[in-house]
C-alpha atoms as a PDB file:
ATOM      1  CA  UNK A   1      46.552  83.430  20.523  1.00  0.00           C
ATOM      2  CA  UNK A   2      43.390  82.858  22.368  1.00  0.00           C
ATOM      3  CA  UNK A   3      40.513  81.346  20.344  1.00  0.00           C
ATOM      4  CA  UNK A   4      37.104  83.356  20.638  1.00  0.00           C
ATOM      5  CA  UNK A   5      33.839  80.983  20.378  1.00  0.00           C
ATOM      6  CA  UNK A   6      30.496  80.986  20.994  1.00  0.00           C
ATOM      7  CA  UNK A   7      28.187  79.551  23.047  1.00  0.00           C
ATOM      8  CA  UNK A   8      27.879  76.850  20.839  1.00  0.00           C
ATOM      9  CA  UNK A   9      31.213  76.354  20.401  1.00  0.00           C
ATOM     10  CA  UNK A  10      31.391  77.729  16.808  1.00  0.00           C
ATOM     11  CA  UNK A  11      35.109  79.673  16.190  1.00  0.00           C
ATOM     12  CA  UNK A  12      34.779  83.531  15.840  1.00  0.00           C
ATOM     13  CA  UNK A  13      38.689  85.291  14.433  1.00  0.00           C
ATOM     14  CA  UNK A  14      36.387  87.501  11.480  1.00  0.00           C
ATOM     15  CA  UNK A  15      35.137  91.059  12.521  1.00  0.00           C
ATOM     16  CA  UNK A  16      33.166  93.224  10.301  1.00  0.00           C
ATOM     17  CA  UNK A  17      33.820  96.499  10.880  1.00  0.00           C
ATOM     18  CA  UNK A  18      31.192  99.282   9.127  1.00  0.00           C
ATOM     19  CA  UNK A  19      33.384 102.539   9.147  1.00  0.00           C
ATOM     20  CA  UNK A  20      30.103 104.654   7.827  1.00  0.00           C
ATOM     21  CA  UNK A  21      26.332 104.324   7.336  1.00  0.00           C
ATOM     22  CA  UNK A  22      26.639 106.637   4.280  1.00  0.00           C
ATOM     23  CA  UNK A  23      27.007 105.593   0.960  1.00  0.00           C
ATOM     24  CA  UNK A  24      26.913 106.664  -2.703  1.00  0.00           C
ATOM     25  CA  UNK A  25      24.557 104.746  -4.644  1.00  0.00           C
ATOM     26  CA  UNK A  26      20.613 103.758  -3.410  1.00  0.00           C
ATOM     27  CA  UNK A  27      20.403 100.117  -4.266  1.00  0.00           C
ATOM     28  CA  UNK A  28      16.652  99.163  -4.402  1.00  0.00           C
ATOM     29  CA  UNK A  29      17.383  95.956  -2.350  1.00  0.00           C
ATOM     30  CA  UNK A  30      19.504  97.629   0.175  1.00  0.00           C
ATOM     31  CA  UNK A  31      17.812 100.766   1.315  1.00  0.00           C
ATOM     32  CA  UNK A  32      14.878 102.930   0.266  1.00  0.00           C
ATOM     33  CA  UNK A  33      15.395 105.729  -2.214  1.00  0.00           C
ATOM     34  CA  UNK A  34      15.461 108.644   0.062  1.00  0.00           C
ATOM     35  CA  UNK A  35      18.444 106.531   1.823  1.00  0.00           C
ATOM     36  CA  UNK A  36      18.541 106.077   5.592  1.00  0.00           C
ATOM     37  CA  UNK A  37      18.795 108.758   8.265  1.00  0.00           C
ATOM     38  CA  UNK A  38      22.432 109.512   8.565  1.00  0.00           C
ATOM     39  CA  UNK A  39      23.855 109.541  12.295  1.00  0.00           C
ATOM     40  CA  UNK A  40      25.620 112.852  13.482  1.00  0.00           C
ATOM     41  CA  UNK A  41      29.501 112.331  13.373  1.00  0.00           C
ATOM     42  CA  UNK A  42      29.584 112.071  17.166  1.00  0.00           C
ATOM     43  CA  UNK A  43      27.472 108.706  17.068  1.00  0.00           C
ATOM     44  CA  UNK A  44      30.042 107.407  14.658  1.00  0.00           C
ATOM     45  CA  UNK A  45      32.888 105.480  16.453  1.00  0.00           C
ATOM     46  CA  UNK A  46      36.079 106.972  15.643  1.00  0.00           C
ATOM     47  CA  UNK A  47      39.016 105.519  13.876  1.00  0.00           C
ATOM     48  CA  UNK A  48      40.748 105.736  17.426  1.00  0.00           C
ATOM     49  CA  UNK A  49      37.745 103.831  18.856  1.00  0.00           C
ATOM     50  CA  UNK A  50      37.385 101.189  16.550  1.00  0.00           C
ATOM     51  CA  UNK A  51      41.329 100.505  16.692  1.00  0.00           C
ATOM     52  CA  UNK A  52      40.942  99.820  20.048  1.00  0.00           C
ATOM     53  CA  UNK A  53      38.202  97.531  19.773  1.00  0.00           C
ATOM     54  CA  UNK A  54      40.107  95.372  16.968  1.00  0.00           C
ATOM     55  CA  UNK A  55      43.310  95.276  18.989  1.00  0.00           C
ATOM     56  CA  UNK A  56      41.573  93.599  21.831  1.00  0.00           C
ATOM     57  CA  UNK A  57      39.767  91.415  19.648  1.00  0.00           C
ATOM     58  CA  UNK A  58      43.029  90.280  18.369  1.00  0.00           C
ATOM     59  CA  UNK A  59      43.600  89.470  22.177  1.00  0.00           C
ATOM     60  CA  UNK A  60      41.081  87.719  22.036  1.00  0.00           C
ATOM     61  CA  UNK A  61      41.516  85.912  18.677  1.00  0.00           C
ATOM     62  CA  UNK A  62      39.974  87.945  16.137  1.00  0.00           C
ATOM     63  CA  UNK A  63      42.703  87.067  12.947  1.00  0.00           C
ATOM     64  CA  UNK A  64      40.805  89.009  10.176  1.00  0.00           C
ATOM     65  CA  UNK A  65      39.094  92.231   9.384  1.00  0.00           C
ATOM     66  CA  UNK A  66      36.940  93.089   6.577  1.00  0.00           C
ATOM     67  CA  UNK A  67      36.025  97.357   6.281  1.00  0.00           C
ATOM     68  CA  UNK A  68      32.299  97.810   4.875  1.00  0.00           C
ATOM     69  CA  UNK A  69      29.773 100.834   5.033  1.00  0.00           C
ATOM     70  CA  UNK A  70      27.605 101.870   4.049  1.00  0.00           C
ATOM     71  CA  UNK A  71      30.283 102.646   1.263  1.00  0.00           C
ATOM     72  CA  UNK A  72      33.518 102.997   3.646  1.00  0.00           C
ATOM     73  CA  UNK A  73      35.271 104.835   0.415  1.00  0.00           C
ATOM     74  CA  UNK A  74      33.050 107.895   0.962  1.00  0.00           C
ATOM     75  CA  UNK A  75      34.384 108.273   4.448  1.00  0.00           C
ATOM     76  CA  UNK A  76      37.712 111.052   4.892  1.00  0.00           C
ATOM     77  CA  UNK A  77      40.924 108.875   6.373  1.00  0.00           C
ATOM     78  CA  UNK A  78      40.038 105.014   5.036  1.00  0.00           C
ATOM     79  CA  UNK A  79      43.717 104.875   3.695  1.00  0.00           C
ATOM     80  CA  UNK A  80      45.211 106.267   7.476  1.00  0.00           C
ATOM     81  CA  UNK A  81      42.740 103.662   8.892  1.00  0.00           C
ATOM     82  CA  UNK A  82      43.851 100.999   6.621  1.00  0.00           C
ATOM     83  CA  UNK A  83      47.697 101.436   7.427  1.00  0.00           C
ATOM     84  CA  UNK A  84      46.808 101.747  11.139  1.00  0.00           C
ATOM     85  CA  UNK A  85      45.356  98.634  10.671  1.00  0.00           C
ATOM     86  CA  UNK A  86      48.072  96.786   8.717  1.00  0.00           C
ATOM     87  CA  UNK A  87      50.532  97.408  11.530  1.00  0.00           C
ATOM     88  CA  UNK A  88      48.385  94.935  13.863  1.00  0.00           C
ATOM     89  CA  UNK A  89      48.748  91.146  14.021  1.00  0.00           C
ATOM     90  CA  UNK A  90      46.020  90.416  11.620  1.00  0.00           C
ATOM     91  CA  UNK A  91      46.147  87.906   8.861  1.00  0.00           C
ATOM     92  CA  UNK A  92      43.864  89.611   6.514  1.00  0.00           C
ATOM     93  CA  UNK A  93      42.676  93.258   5.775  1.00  0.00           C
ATOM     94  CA  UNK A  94      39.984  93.477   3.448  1.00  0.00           C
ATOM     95  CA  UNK A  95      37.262  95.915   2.049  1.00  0.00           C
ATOM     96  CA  UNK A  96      33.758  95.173   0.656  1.00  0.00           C
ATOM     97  CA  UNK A  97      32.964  98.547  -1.593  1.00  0.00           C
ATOM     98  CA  UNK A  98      30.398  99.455  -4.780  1.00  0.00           C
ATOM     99  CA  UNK A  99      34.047 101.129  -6.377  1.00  0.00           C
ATOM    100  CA  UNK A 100      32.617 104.068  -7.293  1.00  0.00           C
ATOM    101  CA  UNK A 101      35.505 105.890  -5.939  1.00  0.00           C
ATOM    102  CA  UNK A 102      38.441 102.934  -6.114  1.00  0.00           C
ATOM    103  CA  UNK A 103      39.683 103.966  -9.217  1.00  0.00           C
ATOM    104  CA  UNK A 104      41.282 106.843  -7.596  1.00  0.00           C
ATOM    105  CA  UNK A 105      41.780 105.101  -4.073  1.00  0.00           C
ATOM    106  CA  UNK A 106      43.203 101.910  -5.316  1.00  0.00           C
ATOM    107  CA  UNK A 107      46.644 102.535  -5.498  1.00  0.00           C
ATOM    108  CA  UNK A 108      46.918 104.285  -1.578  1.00  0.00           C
ATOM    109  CA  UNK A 109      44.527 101.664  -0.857  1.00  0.00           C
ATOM    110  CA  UNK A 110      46.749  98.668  -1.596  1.00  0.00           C
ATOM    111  CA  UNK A 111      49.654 100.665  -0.554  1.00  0.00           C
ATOM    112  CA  UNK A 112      48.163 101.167   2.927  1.00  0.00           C
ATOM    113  CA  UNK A 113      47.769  97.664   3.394  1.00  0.00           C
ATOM    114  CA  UNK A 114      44.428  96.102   1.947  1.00  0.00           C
ATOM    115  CA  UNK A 115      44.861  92.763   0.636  1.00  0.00           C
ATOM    116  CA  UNK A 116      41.948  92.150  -1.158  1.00  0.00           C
ATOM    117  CA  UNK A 117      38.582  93.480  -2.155  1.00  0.00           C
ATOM    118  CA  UNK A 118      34.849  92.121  -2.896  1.00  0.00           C
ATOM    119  CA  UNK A 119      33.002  94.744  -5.501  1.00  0.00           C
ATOM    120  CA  UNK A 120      29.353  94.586  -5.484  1.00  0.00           C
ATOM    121  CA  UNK A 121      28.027  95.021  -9.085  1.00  0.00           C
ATOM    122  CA  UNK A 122      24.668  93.382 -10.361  1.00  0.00           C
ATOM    123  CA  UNK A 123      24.461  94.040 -14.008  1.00  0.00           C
ATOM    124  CA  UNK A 124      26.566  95.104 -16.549  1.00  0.00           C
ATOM    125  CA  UNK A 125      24.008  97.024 -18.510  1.00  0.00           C
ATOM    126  CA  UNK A 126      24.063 101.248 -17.970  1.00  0.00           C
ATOM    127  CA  UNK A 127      20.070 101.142 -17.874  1.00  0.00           C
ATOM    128  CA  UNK A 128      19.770  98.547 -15.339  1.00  0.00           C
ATOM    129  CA  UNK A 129      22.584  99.542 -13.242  1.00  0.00           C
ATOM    130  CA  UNK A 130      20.525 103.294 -13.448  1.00  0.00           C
ATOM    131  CA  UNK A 131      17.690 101.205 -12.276  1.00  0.00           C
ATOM    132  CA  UNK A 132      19.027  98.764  -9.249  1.00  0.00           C
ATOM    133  CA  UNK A 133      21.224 101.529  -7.834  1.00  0.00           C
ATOM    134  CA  UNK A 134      18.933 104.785  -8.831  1.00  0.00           C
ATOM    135  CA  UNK A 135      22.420 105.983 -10.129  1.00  0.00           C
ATOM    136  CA  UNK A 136      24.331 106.383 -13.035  1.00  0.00           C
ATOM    137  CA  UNK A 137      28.105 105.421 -11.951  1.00  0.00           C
ATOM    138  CA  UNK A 138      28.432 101.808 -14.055  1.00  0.00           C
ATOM    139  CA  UNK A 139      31.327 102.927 -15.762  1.00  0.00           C
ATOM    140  CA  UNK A 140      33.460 104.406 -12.487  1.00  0.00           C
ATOM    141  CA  UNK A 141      32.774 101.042 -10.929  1.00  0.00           C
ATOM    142  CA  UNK A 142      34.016  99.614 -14.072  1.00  0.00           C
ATOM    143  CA  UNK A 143      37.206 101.714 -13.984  1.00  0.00           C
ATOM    144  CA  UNK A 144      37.321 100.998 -10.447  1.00  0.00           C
ATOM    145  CA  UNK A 145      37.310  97.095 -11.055  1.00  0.00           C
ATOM    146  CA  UNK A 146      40.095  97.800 -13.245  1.00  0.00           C
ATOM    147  CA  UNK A 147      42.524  99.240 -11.322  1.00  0.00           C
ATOM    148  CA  UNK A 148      41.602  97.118  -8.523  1.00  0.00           C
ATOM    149  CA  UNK A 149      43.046  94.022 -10.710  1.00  0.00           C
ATOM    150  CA  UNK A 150      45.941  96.658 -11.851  1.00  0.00           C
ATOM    151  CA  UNK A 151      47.188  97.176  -8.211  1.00  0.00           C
ATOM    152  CA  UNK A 152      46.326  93.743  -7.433  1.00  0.00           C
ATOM    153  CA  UNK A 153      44.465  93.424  -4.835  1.00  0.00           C
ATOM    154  CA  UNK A 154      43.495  89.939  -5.317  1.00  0.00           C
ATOM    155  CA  UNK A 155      41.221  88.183  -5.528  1.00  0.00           C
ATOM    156  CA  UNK A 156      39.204  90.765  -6.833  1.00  0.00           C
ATOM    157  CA  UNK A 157      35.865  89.375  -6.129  1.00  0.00           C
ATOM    158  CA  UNK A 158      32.618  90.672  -7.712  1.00  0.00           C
ATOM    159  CA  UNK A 159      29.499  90.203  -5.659  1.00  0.00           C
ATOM    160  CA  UNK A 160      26.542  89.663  -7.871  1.00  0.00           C
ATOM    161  CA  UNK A 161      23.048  89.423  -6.270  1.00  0.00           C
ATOM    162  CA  UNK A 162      20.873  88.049  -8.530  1.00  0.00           C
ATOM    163  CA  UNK A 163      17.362  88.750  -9.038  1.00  0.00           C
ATOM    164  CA  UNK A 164      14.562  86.855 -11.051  1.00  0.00           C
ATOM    165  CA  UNK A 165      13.349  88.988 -13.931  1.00  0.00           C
ATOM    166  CA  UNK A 166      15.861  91.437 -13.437  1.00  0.00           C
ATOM    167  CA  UNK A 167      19.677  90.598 -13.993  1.00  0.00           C
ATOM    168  CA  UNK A 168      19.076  86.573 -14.228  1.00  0.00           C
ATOM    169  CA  UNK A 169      19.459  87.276 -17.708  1.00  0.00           C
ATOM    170  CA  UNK A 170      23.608  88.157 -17.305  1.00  0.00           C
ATOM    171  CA  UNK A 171      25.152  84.893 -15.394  1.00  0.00           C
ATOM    172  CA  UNK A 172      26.835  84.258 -18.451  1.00  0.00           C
ATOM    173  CA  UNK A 173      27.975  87.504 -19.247  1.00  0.00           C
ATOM    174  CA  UNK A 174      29.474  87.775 -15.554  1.00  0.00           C
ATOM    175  CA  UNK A 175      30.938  84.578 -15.705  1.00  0.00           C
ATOM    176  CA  UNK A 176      32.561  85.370 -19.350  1.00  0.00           C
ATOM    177  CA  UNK A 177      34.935  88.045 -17.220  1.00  0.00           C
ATOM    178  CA  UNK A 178      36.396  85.180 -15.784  1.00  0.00           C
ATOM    179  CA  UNK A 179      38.177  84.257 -18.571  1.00  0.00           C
ATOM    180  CA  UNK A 180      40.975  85.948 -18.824  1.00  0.00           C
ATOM    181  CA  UNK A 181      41.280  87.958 -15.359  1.00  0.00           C
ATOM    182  CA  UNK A 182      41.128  86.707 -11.864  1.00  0.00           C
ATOM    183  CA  UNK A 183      38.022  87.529 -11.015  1.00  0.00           C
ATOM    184  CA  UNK A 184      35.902  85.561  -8.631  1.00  0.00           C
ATOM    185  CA  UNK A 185      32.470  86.253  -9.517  1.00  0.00           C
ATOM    186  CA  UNK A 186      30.199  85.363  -6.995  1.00  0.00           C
ATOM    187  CA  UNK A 187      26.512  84.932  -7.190  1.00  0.00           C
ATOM    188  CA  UNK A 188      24.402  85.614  -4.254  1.00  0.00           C
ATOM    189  CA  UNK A 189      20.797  84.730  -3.290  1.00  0.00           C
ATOM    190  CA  UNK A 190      18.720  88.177  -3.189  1.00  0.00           C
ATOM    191  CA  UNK A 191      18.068  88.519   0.937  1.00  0.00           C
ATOM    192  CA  UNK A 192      15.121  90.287   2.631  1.00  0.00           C
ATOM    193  CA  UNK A 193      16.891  92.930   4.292  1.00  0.00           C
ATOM    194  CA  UNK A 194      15.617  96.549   3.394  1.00  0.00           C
ATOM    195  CA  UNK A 195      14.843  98.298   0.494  1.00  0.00           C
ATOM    196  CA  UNK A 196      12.118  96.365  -1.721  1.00  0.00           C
ATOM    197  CA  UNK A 197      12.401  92.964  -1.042  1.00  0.00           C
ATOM    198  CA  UNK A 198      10.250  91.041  -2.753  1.00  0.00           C
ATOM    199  CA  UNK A 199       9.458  87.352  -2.876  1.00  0.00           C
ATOM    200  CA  UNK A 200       9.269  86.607  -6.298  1.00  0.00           C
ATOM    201  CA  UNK A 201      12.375  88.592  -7.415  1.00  0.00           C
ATOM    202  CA  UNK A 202      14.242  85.465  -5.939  1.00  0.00           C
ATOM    203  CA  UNK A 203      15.944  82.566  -7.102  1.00  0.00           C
ATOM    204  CA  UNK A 204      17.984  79.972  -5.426  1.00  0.00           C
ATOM    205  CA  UNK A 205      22.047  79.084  -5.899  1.00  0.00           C
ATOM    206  CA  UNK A 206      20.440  75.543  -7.249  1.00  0.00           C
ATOM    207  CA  UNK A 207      18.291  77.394 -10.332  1.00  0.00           C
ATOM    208  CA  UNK A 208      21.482  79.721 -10.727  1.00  0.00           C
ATOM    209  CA  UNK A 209      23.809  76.792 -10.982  1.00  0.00           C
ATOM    210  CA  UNK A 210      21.420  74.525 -13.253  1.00  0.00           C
ATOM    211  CA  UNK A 211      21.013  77.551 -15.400  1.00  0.00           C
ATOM    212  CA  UNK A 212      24.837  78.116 -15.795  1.00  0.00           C
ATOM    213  CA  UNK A 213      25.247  74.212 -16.039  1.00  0.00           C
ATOM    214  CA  UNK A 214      23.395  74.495 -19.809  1.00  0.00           C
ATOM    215  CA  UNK A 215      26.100  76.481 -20.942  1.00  0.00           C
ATOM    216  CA  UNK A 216      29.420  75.511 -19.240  1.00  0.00           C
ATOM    217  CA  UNK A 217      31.059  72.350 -16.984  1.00  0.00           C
ATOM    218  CA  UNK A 218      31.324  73.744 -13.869  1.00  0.00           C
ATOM    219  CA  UNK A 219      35.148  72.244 -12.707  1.00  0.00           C
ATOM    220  CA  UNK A 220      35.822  72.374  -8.642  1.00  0.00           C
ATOM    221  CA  UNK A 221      37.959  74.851  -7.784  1.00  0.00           C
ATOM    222  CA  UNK A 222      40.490  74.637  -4.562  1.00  0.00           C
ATOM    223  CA  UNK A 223      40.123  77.707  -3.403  1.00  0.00           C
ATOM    224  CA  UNK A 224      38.885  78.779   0.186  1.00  0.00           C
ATOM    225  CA  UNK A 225      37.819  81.897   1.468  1.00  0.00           C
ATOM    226  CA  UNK A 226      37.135  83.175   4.896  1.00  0.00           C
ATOM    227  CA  UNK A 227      33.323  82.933   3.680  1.00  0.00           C
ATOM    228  CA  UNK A 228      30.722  80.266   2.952  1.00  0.00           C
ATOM    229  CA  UNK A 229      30.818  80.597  -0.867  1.00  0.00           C
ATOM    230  CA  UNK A 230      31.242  77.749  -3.177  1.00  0.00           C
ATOM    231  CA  UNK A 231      33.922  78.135  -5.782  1.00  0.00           C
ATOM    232  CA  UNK A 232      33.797  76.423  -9.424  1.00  0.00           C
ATOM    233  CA  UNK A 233      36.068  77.320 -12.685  1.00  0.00           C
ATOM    234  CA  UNK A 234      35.049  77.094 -15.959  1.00  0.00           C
ATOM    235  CA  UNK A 235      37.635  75.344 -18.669  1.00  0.00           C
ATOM    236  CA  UNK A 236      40.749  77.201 -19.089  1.00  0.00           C
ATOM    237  CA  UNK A 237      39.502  80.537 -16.753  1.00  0.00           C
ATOM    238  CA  UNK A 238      41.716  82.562 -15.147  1.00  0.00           C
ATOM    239  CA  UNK A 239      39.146  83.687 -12.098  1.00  0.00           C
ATOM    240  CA  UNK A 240      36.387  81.525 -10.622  1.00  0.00           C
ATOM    241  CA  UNK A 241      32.686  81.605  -9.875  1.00  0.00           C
ATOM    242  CA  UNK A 242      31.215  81.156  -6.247  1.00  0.00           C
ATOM    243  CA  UNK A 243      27.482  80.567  -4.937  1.00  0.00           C
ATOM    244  CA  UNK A 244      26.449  81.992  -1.701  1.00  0.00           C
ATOM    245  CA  UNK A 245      23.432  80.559  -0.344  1.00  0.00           C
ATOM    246  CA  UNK A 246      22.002  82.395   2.610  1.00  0.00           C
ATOM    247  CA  UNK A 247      18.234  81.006   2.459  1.00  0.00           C
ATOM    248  CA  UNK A 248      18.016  78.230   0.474  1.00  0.00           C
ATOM    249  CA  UNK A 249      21.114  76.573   2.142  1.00  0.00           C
ATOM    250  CA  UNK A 250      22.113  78.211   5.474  1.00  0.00           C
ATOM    251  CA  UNK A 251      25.604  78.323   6.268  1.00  0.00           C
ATOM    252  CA  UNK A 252      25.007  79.440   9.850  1.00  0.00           C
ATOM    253  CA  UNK A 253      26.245  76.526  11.282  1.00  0.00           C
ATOM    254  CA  UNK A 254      29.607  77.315  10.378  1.00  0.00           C
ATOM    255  CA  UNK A 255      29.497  80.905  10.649  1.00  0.00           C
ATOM    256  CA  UNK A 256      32.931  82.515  11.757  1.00  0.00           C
ATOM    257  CA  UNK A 257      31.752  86.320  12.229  1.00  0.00           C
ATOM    258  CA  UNK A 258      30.867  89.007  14.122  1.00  0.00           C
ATOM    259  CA  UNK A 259      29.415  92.380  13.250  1.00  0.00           C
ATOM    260  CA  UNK A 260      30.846  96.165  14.656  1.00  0.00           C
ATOM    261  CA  UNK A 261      28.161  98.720  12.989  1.00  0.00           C
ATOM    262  CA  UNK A 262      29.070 102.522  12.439  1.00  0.00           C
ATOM    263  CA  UNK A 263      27.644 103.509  15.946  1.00  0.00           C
ATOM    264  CA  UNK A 264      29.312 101.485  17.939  1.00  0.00           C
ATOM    265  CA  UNK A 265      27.517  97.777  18.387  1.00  0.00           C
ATOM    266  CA  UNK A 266      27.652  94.130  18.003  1.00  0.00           C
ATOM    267  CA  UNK A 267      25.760  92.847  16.225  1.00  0.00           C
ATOM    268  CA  UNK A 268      25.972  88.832  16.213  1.00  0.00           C
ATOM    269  CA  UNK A 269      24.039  88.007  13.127  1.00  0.00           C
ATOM    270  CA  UNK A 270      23.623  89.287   9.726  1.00  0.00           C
ATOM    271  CA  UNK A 271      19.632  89.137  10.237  1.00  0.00           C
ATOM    272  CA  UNK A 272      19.116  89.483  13.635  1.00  0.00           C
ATOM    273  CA  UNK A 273      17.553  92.683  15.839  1.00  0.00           C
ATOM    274  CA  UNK A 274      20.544  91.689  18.648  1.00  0.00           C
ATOM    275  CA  UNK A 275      23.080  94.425  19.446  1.00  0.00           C
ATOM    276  CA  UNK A 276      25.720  94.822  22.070  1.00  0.00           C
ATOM    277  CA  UNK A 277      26.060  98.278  22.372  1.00  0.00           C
ATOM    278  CA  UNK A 278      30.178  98.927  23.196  1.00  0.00           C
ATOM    279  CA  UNK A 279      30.474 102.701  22.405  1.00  0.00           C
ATOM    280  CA  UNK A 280      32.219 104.803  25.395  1.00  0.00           C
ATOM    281  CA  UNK A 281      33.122 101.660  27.330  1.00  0.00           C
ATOM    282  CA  UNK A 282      36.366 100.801  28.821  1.00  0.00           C
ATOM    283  CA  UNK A 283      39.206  97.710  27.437  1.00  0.00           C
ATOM    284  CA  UNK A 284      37.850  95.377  30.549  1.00  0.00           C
ATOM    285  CA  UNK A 285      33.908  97.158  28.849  1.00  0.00           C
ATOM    286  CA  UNK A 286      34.841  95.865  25.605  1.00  0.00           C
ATOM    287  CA  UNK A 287      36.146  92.649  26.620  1.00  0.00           C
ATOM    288  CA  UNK A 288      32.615  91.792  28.363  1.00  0.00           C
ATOM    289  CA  UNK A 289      31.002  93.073  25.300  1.00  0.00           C
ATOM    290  CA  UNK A 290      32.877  90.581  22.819  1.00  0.00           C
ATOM    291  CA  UNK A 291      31.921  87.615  25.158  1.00  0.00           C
ATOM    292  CA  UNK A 292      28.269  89.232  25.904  1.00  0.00           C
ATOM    293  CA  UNK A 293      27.618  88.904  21.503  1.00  0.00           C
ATOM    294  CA  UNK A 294      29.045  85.587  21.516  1.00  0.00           C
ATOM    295  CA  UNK A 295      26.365  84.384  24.051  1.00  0.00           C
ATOM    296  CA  UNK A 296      23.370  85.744  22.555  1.00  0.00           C
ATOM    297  CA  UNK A 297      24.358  84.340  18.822  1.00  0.00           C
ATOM    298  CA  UNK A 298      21.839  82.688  17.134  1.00  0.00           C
ATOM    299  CA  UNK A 299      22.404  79.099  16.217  1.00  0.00           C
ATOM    300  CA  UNK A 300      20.495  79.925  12.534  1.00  0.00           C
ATOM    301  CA  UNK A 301      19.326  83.103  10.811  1.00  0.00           C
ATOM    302  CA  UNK A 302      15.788  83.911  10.532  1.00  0.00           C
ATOM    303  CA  UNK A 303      15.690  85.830   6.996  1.00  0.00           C
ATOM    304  CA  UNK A 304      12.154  85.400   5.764  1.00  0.00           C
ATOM    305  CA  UNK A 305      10.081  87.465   3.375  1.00  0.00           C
ATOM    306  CA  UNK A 306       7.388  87.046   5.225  1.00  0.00           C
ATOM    307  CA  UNK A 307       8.485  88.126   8.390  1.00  0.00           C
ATOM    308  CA  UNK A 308      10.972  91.585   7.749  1.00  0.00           C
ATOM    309  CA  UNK A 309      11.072  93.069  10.946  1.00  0.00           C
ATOM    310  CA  UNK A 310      14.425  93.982  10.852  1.00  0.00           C
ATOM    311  CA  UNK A 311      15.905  96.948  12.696  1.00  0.00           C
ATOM    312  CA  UNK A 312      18.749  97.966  10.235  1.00  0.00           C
ATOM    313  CA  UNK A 313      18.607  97.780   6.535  1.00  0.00           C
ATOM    314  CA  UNK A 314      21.804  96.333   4.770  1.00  0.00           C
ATOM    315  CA  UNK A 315      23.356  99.444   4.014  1.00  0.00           C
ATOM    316  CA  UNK A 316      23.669 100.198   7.753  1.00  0.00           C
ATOM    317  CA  UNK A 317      24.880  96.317   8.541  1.00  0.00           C
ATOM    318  CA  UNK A 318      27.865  96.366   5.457  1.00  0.00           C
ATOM    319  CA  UNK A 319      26.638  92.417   4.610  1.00  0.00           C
END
């Protein structure tokens, strides 16, 4: 297998794919309350189309896959897609999803072919989920986190974005699920991209960690993900706990992905207004376009909260 890099050498084999812009919840850090204008089905690449952009990506040394949205439960076919998938040479299938609807897709999911699954879930609490996500769904997702670890599709990995003065207050109630399931709970520094992003609702993976550290020894864990996190264990758990440290400890140096949005584009980095637009091209098209991203990746992010000029917000991006 070839090996796809960059043109600074870094080692691209992980492609994002967001199947939808749509989703099911309005997360205040993620996109505004009214949502985001939804495209027209014919802007949205296919499942046909998107196949046959991962299959020559896996020419060209693309090795994993992760499906994202919007929410990609909400769109008709994920399981099809999924299975489609599965019969390709890829090492790993995986899903990022709020799990609003997993309870009842996690069984055809894993049967289809997804190995594993990140949950995004920020509190615990009914009123402040009501509040972060404008919704009232806390206890599907909680269903749906349970039949995720019922089906296994493991590691089930809760993605926790923490914000000062607003679920700071539950680190150790998240990392008390780790006890006796394998969950990886992984906490996340709140990122200016969409919705209300606001300075002073962050706080670093170094606060989070010397906040957790007055409660618990923090043990090293061995596990590695595809991702930058950080993974630690606490005595005796089952799961683990991860950091992910966008801005206060870039990762970009190491950075292994690339980005295929709803409508059809490349997009190179997380935070960047650089697409490669690949919709309606030819294999030789799509080819050009996978080395055309690669060239115009940034060597570092620029996420700053005082500069959010960002053409997508993070519900149309998938993370």
């Amino acid at each position: 297998m070839q090996k796809l890099k960059d043109h600074l050498g870094r080692e691209i084999d992980y492609l994002r794919i967001s199947i939808t812009d749509r989703c099911n919840l309005r997360c205040r850090y993620c996109m505004p309350a009214d949502g985001v204008e939804s495209k027209d089905h014919q802007e949205i690449l296919s499942y046909e189309d998107i196949l046959r952009i991962v299959k020559i990506g896996i020419k060209l040394g693309i090795k994993k896959v992760r499906i994202t949205g919007g929410e990609p439960l909400v769109r008709l076919g994920v399981e099809d897609f999924i299975s489609a998938l599965n019969k390709l040479d890829l090492e790993d299938i995986s899903m990022t999803s709020n799990a609003v609807l997993l309870a009842e897709k996690a069984r055809e999911l894993k049967k289809a072919g997804l190995k594993r699954i990140n949950i995004s879930l920020d509190t615990l609490n009914p009123a402040k989920f009501k509040k972060i996500s404008r919704r009232d769904n806390l206890s599907e997702v909680l269903n749906g986190i349970k039949a995720a670890l019922k089906v296994k599709l493991n590691p089930v990995k809760l993605n926790v974005v923490v914000m000062r003065g607003i679920n700071d207050d539950e680190l150790f109630d998240f990392i008390e699920l780790t006890r006796k399931e394998n969950l990886s709970v992984r906490f996340i520094e709140y990122m200016p991209l969409g919705g209300e992003a606001k300075a002073e609702k962050f706080i670093s993976s170094r606060e989070i960690m010397e906040l957790i550290k007055n409660r618990y020894k923090l043990l090293p864990s061995d596990i590695k993900g595809s991702g930058p996190a950080r993974y630690f264990k606490i005595e005796g758990a089952a799961g683990t706990i991860g950091f992910i440290s966008a801005l206060s400890e870039h990762f970009c140096s190491s950075c292994n992905r690339l980005r295929l949005t709803a409508d059809g584009r490349f997009k190179p980095c997380l935070a960047g207004n650089q697409e490669i637009k690949i919709k309606a091209m030819t294999d030789a098209e799509i080819k050009i376009a996978y080395r055309q991203a690669l060239q115009v990746k940034p060597v570092r992010h620029s996420l700053s909260f005082e500069r959010q000029n960002y053409n997508r917000n993070m519900s149309q991006i998938g993370g």
